[in-house]
PDB file of N, CA and C in Angstrom:
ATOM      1  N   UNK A   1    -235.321  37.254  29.359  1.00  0.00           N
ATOM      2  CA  UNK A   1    -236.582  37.928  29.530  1.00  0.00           C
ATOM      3  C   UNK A   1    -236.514  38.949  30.650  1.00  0.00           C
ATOM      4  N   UNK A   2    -236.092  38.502  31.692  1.00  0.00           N
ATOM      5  CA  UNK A   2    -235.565  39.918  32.868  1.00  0.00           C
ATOM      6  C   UNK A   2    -235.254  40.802  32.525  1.00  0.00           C
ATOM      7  N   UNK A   3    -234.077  40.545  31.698  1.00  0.00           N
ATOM      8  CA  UNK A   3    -233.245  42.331  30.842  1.00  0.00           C
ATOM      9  C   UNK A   3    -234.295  42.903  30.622  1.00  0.00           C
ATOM     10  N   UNK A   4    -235.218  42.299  30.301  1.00  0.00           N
ATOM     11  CA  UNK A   4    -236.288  43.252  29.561  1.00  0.00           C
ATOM     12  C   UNK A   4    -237.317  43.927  30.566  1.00  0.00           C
ATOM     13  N   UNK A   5    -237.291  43.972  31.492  1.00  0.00           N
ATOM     14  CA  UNK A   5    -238.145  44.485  32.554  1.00  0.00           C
ATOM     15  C   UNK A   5    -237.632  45.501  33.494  1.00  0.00           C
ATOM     16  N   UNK A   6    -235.891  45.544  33.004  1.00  0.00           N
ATOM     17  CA  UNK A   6    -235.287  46.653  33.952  1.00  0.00           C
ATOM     18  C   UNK A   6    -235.986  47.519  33.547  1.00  0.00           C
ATOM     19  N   UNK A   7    -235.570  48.887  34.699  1.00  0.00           N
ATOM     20  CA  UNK A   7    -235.707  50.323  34.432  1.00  0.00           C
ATOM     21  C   UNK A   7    -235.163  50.792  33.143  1.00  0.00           C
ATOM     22  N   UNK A   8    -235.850  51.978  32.499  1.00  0.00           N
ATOM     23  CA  UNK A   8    -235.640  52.489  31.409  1.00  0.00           C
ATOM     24  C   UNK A   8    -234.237  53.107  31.051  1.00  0.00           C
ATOM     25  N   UNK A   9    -233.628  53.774  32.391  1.00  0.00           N
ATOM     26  CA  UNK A   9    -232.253  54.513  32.927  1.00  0.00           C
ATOM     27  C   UNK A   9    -231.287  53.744  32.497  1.00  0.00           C
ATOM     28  N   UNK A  10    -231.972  52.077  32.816  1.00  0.00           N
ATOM     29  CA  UNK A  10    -230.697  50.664  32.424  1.00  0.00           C
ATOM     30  C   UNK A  10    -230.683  50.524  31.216  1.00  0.00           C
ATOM     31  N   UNK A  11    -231.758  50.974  30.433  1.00  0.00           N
ATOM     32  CA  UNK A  11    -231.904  50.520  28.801  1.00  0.00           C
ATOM     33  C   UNK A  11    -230.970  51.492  28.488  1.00  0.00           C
ATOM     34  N   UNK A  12    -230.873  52.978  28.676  1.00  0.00           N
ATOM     35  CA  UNK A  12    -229.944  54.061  28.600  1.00  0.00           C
ATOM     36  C   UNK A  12    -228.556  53.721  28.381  1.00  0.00           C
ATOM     37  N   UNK A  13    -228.394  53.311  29.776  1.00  0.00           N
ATOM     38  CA  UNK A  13    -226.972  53.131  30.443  1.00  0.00           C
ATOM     39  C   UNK A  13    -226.377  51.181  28.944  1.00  0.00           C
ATOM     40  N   UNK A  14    -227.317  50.513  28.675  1.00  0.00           N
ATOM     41  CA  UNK A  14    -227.108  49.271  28.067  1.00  0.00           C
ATOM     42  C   UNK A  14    -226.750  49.931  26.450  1.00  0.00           C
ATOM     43  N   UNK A  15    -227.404  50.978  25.963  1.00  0.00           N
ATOM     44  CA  UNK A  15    -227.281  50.935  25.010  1.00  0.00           C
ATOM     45  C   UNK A  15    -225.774  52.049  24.727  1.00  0.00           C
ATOM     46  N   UNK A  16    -225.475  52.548  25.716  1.00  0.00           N
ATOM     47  CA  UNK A  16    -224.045  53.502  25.811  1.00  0.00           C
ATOM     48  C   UNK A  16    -222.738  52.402  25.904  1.00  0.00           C
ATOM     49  N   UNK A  17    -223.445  51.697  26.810  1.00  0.00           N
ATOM     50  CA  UNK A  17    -222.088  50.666  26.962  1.00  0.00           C
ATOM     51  C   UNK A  17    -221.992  49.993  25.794  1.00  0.00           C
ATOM     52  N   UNK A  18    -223.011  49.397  24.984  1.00  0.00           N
ATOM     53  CA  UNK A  18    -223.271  48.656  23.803  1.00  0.00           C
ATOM     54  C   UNK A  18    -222.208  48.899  22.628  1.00  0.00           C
ATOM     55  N   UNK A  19    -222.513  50.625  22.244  1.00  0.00           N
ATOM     56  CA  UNK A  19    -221.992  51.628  21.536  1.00  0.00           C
ATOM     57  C   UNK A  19    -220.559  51.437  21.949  1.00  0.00           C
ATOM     58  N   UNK A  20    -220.160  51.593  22.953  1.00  0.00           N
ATOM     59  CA  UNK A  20    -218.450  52.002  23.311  1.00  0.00           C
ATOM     60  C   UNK A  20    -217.996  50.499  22.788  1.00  0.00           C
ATOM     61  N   UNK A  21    -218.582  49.610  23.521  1.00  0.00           N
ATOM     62  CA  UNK A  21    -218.136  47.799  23.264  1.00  0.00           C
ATOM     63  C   UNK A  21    -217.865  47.626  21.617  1.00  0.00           C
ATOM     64  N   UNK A  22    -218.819  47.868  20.661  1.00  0.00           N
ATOM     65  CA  UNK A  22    -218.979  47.597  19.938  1.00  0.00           C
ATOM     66  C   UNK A  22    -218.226  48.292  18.734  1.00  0.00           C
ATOM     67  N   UNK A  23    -217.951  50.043  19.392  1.00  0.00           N
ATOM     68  CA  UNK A  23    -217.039  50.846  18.188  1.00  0.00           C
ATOM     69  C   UNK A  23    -215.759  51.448  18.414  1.00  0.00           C
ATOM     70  N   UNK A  24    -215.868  50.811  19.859  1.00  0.00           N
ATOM     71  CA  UNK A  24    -214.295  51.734  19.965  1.00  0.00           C
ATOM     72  C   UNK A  24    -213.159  50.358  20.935  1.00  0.00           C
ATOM     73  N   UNK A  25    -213.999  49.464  21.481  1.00  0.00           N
ATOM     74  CA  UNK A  25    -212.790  48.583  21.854  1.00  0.00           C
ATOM     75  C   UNK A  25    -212.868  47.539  20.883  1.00  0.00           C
ATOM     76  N   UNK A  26    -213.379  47.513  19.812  1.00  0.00           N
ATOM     77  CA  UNK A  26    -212.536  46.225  18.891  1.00  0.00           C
ATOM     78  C   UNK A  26    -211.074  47.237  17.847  1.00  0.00           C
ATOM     79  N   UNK A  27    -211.217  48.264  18.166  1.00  0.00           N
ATOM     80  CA  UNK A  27    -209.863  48.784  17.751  1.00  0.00           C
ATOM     81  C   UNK A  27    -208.403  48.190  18.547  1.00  0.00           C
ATOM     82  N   UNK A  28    -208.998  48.088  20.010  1.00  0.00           N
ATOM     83  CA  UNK A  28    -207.869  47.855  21.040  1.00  0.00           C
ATOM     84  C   UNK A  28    -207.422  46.197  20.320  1.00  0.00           C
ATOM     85  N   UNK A  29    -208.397  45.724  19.807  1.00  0.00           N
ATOM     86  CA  UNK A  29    -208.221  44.000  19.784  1.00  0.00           C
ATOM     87  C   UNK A  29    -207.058  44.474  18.478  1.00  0.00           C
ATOM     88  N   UNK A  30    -206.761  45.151  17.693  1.00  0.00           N
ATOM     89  CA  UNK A  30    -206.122  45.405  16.570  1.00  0.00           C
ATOM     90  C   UNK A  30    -204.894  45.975  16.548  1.00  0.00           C
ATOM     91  N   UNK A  31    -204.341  45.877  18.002  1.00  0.00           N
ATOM     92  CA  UNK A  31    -203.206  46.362  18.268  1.00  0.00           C
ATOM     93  C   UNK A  31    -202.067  45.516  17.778  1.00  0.00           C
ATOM     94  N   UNK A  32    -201.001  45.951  17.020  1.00  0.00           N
ATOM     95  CA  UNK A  32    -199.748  44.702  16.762  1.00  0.00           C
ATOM     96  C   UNK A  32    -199.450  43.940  18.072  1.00  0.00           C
ATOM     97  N   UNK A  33    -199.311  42.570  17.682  1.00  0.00           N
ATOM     98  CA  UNK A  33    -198.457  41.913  19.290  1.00  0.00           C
ATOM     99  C   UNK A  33    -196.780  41.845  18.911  1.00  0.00           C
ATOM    100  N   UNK A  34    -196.648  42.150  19.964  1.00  0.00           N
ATOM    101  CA  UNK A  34    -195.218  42.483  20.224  1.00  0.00           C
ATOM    102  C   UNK A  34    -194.606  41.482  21.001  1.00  0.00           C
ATOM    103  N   UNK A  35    -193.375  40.815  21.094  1.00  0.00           N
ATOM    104  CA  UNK A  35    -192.296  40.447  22.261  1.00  0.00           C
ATOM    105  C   UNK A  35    -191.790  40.798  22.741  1.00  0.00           C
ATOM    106  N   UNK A  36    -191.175  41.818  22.249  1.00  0.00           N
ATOM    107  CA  UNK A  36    -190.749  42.933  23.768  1.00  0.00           C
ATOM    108  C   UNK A  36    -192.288  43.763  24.586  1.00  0.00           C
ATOM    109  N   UNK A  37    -191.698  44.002  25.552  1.00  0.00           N
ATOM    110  CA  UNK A  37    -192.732  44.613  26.199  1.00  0.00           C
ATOM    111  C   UNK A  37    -192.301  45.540  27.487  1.00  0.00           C
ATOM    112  N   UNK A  38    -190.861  45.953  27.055  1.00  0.00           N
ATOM    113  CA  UNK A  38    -189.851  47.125  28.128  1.00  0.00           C
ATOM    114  C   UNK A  38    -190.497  48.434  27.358  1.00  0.00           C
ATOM    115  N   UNK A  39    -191.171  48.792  26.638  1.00  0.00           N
ATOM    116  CA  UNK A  39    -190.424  49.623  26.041  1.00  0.00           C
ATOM    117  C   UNK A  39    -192.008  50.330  25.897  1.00  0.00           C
ATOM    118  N   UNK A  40    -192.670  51.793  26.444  1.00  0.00           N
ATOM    119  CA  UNK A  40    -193.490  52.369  26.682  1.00  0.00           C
ATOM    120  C   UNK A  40    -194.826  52.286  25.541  1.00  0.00           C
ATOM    121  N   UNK A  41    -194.795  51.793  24.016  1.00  0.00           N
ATOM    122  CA  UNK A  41    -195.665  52.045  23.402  1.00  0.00           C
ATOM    123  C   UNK A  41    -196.101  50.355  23.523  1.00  0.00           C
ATOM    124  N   UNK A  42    -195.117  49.477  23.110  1.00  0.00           N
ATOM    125  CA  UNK A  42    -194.907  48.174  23.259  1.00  0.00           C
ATOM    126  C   UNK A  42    -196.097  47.476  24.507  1.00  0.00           C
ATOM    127  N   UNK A  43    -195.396  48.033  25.456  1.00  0.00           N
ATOM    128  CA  UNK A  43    -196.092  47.646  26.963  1.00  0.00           C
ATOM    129  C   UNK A  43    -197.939  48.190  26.441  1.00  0.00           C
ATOM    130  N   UNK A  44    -198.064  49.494  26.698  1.00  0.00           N
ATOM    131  CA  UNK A  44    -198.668  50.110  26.400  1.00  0.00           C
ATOM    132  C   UNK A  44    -200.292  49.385  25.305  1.00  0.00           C
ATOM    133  N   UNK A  45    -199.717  48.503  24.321  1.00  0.00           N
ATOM    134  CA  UNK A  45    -200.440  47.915  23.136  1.00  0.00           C
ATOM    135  C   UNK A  45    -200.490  47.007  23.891  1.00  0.00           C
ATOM    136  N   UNK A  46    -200.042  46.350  24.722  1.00  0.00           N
ATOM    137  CA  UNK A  46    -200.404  44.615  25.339  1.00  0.00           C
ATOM    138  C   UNK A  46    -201.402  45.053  26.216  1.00  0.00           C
ATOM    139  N   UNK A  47    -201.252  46.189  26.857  1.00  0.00           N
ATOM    140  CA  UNK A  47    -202.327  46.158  27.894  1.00  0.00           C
ATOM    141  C   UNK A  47    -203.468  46.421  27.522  1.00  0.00           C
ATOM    142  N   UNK A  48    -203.509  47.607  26.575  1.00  0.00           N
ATOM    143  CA  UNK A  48    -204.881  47.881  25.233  1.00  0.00           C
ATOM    144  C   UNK A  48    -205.380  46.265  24.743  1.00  0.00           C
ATOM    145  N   UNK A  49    -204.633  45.910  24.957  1.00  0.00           N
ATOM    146  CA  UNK A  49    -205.257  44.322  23.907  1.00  0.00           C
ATOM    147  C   UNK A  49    -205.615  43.461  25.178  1.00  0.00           C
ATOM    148  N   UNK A  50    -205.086  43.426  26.192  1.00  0.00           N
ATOM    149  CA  UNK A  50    -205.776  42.396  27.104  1.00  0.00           C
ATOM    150  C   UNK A  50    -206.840  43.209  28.075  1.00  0.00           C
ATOM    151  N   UNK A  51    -207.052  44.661  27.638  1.00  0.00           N
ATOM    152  CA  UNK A  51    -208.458  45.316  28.134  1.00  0.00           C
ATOM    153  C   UNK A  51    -209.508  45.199  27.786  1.00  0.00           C
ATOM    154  N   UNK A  52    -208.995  45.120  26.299  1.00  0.00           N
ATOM    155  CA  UNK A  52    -210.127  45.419  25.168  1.00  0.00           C
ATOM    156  C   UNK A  52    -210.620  43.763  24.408  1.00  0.00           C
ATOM    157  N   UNK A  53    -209.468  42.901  25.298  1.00  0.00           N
ATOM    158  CA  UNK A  53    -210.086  41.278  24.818  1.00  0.00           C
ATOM    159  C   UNK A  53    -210.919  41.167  26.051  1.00  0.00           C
ATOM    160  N   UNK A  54    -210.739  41.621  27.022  1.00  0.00           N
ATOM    161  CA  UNK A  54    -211.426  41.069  28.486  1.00  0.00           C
ATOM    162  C   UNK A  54    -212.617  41.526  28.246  1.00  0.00           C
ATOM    163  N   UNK A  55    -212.766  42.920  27.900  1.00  0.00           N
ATOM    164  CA  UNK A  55    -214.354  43.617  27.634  1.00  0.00           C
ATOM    165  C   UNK A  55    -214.672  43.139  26.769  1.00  0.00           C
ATOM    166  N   UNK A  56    -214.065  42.337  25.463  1.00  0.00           N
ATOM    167  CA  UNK A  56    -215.459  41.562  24.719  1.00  0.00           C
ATOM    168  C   UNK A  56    -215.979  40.318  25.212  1.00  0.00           C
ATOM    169  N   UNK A  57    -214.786  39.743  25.748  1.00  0.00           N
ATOM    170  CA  UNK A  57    -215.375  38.479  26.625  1.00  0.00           C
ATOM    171  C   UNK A  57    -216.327  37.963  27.781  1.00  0.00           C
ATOM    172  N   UNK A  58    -216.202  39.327  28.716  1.00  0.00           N
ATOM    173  CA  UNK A  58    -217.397  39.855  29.181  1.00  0.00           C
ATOM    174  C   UNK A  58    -218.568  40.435  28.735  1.00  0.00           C
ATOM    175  N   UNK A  59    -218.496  40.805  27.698  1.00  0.00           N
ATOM    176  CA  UNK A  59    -219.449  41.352  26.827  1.00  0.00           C
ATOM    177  C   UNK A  59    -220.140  40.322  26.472  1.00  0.00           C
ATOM    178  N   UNK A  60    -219.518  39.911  25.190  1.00  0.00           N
ATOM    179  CA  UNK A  60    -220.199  38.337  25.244  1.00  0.00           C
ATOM    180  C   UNK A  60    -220.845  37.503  25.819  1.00  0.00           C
ATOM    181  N   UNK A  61    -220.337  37.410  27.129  1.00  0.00           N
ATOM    182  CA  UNK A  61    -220.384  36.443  27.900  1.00  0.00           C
ATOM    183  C   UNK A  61    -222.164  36.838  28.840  1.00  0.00           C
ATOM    184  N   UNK A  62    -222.183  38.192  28.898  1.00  0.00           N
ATOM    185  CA  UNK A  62    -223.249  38.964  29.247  1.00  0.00           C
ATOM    186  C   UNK A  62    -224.220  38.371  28.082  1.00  0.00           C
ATOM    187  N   UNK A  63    -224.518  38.949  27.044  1.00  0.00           N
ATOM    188  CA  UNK A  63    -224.945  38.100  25.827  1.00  0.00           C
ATOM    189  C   UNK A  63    -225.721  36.912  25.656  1.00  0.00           C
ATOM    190  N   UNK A  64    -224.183  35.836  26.047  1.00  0.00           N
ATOM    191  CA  UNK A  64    -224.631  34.165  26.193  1.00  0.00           C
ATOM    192  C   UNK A  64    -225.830  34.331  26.983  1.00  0.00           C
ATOM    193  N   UNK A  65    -225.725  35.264  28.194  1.00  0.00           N
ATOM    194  CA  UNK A  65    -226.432  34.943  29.370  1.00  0.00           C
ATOM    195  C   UNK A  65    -228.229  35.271  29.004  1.00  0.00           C
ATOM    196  N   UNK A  66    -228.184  36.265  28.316  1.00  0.00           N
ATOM    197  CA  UNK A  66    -229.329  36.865  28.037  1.00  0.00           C
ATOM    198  C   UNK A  66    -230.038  35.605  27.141  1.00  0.00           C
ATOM    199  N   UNK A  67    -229.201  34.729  26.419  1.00  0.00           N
ATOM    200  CA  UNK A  67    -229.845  34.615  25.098  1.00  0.00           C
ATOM    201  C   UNK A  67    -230.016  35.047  23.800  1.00  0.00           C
ATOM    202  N   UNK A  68    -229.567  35.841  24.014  1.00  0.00           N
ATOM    203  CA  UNK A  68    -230.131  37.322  22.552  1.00  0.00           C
ATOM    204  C   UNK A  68    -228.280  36.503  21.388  1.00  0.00           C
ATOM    205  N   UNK A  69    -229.100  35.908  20.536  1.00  0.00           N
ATOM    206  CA  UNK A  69    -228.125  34.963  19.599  1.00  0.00           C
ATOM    207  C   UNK A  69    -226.769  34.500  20.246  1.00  0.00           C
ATOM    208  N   UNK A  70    -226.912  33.655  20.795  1.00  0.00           N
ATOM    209  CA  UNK A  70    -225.910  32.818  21.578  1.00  0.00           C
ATOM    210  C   UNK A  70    -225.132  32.436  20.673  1.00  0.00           C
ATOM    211  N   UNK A  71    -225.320  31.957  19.465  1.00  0.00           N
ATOM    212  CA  UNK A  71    -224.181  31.048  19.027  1.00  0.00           C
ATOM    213  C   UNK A  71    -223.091  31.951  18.320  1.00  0.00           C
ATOM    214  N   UNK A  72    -223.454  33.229  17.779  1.00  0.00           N
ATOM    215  CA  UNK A  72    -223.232  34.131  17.332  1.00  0.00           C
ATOM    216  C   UNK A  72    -221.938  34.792  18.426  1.00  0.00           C
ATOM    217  N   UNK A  73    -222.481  35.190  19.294  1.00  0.00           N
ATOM    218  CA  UNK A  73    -222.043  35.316  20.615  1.00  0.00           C
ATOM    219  C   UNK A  73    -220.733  34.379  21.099  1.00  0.00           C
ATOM    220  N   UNK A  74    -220.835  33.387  21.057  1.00  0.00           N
ATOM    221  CA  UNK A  74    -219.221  32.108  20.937  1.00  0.00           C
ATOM    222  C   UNK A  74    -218.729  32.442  19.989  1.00  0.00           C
ATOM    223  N   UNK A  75    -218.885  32.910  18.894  1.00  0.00           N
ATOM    224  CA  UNK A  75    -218.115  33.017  17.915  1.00  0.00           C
ATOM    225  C   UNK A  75    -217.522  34.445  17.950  1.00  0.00           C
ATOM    226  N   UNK A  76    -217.906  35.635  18.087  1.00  0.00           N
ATOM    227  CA  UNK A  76    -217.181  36.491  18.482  1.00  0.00           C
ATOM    228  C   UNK A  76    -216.037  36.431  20.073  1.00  0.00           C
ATOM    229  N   UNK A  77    -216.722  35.901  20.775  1.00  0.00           N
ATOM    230  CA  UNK A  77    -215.878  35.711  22.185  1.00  0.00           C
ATOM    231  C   UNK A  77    -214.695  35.027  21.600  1.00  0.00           C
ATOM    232  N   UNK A  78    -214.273  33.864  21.193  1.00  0.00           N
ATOM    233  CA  UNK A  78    -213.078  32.818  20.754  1.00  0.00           C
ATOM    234  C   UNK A  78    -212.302  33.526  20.331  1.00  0.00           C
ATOM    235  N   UNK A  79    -212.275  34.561  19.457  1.00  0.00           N
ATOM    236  CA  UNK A  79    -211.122  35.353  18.633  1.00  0.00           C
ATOM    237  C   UNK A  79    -210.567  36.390  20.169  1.00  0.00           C
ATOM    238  N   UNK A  80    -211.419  36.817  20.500  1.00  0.00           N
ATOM    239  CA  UNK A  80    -210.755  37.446  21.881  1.00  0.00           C
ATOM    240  C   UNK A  80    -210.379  37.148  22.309  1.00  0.00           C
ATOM    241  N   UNK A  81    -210.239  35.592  22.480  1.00  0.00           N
ATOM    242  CA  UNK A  81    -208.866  34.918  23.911  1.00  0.00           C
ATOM    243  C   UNK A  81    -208.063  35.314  23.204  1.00  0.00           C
ATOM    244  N   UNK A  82    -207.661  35.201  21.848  1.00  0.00           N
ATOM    245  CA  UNK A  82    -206.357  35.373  21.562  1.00  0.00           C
ATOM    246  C   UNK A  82    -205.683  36.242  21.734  1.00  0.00           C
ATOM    247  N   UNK A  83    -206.095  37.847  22.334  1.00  0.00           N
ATOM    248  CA  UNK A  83    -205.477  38.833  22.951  1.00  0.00           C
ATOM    249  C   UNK A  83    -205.202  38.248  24.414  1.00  0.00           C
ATOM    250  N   UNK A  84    -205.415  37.404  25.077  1.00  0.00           N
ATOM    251  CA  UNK A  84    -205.091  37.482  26.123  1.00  0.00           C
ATOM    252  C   UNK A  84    -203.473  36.649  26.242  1.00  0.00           C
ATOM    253  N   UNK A  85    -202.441  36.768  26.421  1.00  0.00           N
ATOM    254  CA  UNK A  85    -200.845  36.075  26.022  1.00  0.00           C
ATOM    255  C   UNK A  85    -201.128  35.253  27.470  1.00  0.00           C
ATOM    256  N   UNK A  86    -200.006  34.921  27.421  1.00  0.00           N
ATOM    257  CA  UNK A  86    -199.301  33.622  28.422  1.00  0.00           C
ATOM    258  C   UNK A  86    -199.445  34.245  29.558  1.00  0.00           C
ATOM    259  N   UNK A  87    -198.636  35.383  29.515  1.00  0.00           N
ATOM    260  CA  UNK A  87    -198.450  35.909  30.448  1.00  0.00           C
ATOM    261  C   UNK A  87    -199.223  36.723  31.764  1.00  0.00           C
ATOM    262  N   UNK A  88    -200.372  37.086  30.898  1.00  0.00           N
ATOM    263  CA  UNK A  88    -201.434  37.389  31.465  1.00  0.00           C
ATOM    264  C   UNK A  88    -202.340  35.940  32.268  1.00  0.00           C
ATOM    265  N   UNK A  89    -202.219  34.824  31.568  1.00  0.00           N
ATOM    266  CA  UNK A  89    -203.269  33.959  32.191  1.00  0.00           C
ATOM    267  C   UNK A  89    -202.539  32.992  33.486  1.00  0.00           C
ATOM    268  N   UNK A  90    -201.203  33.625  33.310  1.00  0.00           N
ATOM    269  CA  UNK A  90    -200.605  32.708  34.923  1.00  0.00           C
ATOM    270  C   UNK A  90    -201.068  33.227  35.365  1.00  0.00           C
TER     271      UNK A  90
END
């Protein structure tokens, strides 16, 4: 219910971020995973994928917080850990 009382500037700024979240980083989640990761395009796609899993998980996670269809909300977040590798979560 708060979200809803910000300034109008924030509704602005919510619905730009919304847009980018929603049409241009679930491309990053669609990157091939690779085992090597020396090699400039390779490297390159792991980091696209553990940017673009972190921003939906935060995204989401923003979401849960609001309320605005929670369960809905877990269910998109879960497929995003899976961009995040081993290696990233030591």
């Amino acid at each position: 219910r708060y979200f809803h009382f910000a300034p109008s500037w924030w509704h602005r700024m919510e619905v730009l971020g919304n847009h980018v979240v929603e049409l241009v980083v679930p491309w990053f989640l669609l990157l091939p995973a690779t085992t090597m990761i020396t090699t400039t395009p390779q490297h390159l796609f792991r980091y696209c994928r553990i940017v673009g899993g972190s921003i939906q998980i935060m995204f989401q996670g923003v979401l849960i917080l609001s309320g605005n269809l929670s369960y809905l909300n877990w269910l998109t977040a879960i497929p995003a850990l899976f961009c995040l590798d081993d290696e990233f979560l030591k």
